[in-house]
C-alpha atoms as a PDB file:
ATOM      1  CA  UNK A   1      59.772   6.861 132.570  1.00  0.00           C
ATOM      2  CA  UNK A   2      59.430   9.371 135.319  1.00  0.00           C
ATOM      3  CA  UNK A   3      58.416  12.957 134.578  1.00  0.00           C
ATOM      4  CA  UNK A   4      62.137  14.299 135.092  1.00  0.00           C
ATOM      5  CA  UNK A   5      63.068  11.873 132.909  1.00  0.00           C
ATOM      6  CA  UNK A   6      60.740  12.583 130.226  1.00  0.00           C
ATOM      7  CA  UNK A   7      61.914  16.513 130.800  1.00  0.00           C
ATOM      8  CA  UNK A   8      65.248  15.276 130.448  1.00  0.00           C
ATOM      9  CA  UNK A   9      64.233  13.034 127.373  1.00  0.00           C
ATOM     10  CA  UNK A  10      62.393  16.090 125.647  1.00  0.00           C
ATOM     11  CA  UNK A  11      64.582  18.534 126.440  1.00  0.00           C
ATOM     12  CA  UNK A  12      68.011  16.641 125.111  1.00  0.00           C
ATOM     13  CA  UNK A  13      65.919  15.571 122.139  1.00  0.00           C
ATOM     14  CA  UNK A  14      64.974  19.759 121.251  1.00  0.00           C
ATOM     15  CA  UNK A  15      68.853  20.353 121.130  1.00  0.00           C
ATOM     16  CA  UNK A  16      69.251  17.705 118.284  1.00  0.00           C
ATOM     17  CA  UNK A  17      70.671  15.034 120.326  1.00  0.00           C
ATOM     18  CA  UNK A  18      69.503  11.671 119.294  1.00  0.00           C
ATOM     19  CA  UNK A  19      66.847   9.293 120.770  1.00  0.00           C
ATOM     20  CA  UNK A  20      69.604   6.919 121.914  1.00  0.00           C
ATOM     21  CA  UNK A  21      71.769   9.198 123.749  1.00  0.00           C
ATOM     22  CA  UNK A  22      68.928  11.189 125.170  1.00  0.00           C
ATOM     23  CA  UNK A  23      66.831   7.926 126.181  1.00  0.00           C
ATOM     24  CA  UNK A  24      70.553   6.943 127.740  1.00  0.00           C
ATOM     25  CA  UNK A  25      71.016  10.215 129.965  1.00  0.00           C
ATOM     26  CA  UNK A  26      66.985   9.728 130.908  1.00  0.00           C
ATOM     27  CA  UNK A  27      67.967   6.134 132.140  1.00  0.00           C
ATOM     28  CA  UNK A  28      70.891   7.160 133.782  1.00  0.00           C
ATOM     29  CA  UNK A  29      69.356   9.794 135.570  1.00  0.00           C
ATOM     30  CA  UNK A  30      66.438   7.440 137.004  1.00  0.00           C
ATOM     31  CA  UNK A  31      69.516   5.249 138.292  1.00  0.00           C
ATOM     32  CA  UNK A  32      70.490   8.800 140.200  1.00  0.00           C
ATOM     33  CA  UNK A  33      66.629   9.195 141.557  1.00  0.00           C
ATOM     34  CA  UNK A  34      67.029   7.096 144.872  1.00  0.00           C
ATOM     35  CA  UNK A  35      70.416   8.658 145.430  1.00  0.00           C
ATOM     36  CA  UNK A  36      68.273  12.206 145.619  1.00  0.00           C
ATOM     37  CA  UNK A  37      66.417  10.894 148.015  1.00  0.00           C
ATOM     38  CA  UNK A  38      69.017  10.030 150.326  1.00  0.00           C
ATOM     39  CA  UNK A  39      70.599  12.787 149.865  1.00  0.00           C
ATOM     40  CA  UNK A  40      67.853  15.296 150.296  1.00  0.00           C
ATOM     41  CA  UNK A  41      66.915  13.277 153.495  1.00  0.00           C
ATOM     42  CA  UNK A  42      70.738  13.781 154.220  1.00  0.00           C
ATOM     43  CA  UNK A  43      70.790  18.042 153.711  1.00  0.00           C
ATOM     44  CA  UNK A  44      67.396  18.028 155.633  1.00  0.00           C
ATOM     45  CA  UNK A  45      69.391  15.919 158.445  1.00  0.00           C
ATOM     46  CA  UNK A  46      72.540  18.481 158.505  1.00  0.00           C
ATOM     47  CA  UNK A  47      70.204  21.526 158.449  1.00  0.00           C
ATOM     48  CA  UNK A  48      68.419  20.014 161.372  1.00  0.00           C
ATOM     49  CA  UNK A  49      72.230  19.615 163.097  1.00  0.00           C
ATOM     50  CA  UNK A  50      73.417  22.775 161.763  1.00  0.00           C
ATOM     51  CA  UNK A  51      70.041  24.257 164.029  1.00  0.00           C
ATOM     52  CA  UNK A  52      70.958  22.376 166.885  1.00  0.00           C
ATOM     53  CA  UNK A  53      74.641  24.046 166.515  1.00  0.00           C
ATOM     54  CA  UNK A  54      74.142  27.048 166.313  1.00  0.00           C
ATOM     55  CA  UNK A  55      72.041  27.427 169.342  1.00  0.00           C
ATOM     56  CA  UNK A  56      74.523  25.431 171.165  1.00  0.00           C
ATOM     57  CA  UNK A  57      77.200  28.389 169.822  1.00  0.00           C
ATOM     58  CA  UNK A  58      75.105  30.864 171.584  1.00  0.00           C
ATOM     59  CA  UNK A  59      74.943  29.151 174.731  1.00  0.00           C
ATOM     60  CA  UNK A  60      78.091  28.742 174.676  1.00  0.00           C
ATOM     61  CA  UNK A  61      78.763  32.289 173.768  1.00  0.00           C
ATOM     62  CA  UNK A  62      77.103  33.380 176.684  1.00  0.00           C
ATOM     63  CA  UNK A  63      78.699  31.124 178.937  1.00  0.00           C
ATOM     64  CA  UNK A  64      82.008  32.773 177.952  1.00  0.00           C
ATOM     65  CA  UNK A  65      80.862  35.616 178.664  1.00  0.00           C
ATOM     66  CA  UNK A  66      79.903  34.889 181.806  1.00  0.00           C
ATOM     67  CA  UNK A  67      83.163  32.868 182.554  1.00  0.00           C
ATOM     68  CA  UNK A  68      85.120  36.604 181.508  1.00  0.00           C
ATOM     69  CA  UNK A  69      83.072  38.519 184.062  1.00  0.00           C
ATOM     70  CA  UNK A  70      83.756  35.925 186.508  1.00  0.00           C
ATOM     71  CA  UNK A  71      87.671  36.465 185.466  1.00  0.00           C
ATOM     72  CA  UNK A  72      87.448  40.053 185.768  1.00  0.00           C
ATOM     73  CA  UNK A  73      85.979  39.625 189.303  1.00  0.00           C
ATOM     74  CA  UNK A  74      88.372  37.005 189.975  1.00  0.00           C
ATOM     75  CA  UNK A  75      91.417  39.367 188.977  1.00  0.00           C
ATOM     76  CA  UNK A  76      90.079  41.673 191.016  1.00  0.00           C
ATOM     77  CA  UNK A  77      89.780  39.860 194.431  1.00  0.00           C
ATOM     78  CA  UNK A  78      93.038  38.915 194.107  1.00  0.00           C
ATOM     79  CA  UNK A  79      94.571  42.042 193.633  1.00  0.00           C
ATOM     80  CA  UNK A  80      92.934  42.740 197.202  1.00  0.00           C
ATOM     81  CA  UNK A  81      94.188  39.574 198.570  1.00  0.00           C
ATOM     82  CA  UNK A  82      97.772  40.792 197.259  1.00  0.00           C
ATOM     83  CA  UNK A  83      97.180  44.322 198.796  1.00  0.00           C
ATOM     84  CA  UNK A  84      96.050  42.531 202.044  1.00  0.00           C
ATOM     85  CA  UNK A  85      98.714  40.140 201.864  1.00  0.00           C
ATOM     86  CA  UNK A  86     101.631  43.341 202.027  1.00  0.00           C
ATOM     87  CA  UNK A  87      99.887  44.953 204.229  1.00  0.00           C
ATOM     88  CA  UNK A  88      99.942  41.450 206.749  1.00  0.00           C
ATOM     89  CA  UNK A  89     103.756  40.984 206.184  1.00  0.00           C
ATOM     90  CA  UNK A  90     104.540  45.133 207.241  1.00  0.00           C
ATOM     91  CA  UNK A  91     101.698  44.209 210.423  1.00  0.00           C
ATOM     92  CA  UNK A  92     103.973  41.009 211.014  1.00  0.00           C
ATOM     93  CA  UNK A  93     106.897  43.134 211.191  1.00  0.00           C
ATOM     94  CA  UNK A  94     105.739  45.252 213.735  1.00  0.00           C
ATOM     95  CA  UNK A  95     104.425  42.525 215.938  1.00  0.00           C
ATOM     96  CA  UNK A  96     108.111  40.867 215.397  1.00  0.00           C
ATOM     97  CA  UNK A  97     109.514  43.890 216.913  1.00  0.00           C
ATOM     98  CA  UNK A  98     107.360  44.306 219.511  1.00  0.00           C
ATOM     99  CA  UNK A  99     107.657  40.411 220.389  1.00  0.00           C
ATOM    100  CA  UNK A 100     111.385  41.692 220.458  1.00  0.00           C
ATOM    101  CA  UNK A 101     110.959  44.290 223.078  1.00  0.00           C
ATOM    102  CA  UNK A 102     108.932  42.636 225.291  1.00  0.00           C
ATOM    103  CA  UNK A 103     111.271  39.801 225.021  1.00  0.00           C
ATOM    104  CA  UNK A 104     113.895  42.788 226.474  1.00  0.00           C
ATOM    105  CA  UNK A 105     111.344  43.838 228.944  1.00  0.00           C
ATOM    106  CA  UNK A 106     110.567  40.335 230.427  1.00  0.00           C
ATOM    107  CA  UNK A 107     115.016  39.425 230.958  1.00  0.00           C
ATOM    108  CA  UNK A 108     114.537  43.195 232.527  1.00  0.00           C
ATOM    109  CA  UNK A 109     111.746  42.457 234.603  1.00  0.00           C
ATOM    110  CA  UNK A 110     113.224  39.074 235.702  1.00  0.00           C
ATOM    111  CA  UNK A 111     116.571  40.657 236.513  1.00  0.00           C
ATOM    112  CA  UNK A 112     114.352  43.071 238.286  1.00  0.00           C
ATOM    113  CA  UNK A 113     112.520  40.431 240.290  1.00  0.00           C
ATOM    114  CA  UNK A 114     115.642  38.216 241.163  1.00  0.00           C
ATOM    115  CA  UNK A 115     117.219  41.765 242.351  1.00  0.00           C
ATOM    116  CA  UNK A 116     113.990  42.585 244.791  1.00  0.00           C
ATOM    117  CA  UNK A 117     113.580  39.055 245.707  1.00  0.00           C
ATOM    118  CA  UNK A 118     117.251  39.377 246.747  1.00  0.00           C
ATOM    119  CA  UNK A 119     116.786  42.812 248.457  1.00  0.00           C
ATOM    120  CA  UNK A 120     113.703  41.712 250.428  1.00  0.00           C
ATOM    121  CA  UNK A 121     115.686  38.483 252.010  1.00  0.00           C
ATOM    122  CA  UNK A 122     118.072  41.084 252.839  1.00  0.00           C
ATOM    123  CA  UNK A 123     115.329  43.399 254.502  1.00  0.00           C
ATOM    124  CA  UNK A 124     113.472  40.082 255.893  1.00  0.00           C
ATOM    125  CA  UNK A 125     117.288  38.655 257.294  1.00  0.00           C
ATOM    126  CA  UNK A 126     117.480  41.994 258.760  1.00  0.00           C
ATOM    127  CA  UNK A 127     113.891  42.595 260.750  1.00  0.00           C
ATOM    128  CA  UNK A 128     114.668  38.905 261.926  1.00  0.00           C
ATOM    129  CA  UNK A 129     118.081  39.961 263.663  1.00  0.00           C
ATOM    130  CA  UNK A 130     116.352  43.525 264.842  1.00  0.00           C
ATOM    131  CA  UNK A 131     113.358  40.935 266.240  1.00  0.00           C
ATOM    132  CA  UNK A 132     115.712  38.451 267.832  1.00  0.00           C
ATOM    133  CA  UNK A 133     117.952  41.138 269.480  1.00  0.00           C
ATOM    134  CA  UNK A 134     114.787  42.456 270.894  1.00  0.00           C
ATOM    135  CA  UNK A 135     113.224  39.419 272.463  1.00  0.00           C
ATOM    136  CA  UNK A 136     116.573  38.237 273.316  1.00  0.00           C
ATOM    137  CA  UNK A 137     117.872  40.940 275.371  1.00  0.00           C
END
């Protein structure tokens, strides 16, 4: 008998219980000895994990907050982007209009040009005839 079980024996024997049942509980508590074992070894194991947790908590903890900063920053930029973006369409605007006007000012300008072009054959038919009358005659 191991010493728990002859603390067991002694101790179930000083509360009147007799030497059969107490010798009984003392045997069936060395069949319960290995199982401590294993289970100690078991709780020992978990602690161990439990460690290994927990610091992986914090790390990840910290990566979360990290990840929210990043989020905030993130927000951020694209609340510029969104600013910049309005700001682009009212500049694209513009530049549609003035691509309008210029498109006015070019049909002007080539009405223009056809009009002079016309107006200097005129002038160039004419100094022709005023040459030719004067070598002519």
């Amino acid at each position: 008998m191991s010493t728990m079980q002859a603390e067991v024996f002694d101790a179930l024997r000083s509360i009147g219980i007799t030497d059969e049942k107490a010798s009984a509980a003392a045997q069936a508590l060395s069949k319960h000895d290995p199982d401590m074992g294993t289970l100690k070894a078991d709780v020992s194991t978990l602690k161990a994990d439990v460690s290994v947790l927990k610091a992986d908590v914090s790390t990840l903890k910290a990566d979360v907050s990290i990840l929210k900063a990043d989020v905030s920053t993130l927000k951020a930029d694209v609340a510029i982007l969104k600013a910049d973006g309005v700001i682009l369409k009212a500049d694209v605007a513009i530049l549609k209009a003035d691509v309008s006007t210029l498109k006015v000012d070019v049909a002007t300008l080539k009405t223009d040009m056809a009009v002079g072009k016309w107006m200097l054959g005129f002038i160039a038919a004419g100094i022709f005839t005023l040459l030719l009358k004067a070598f002519v005659h």
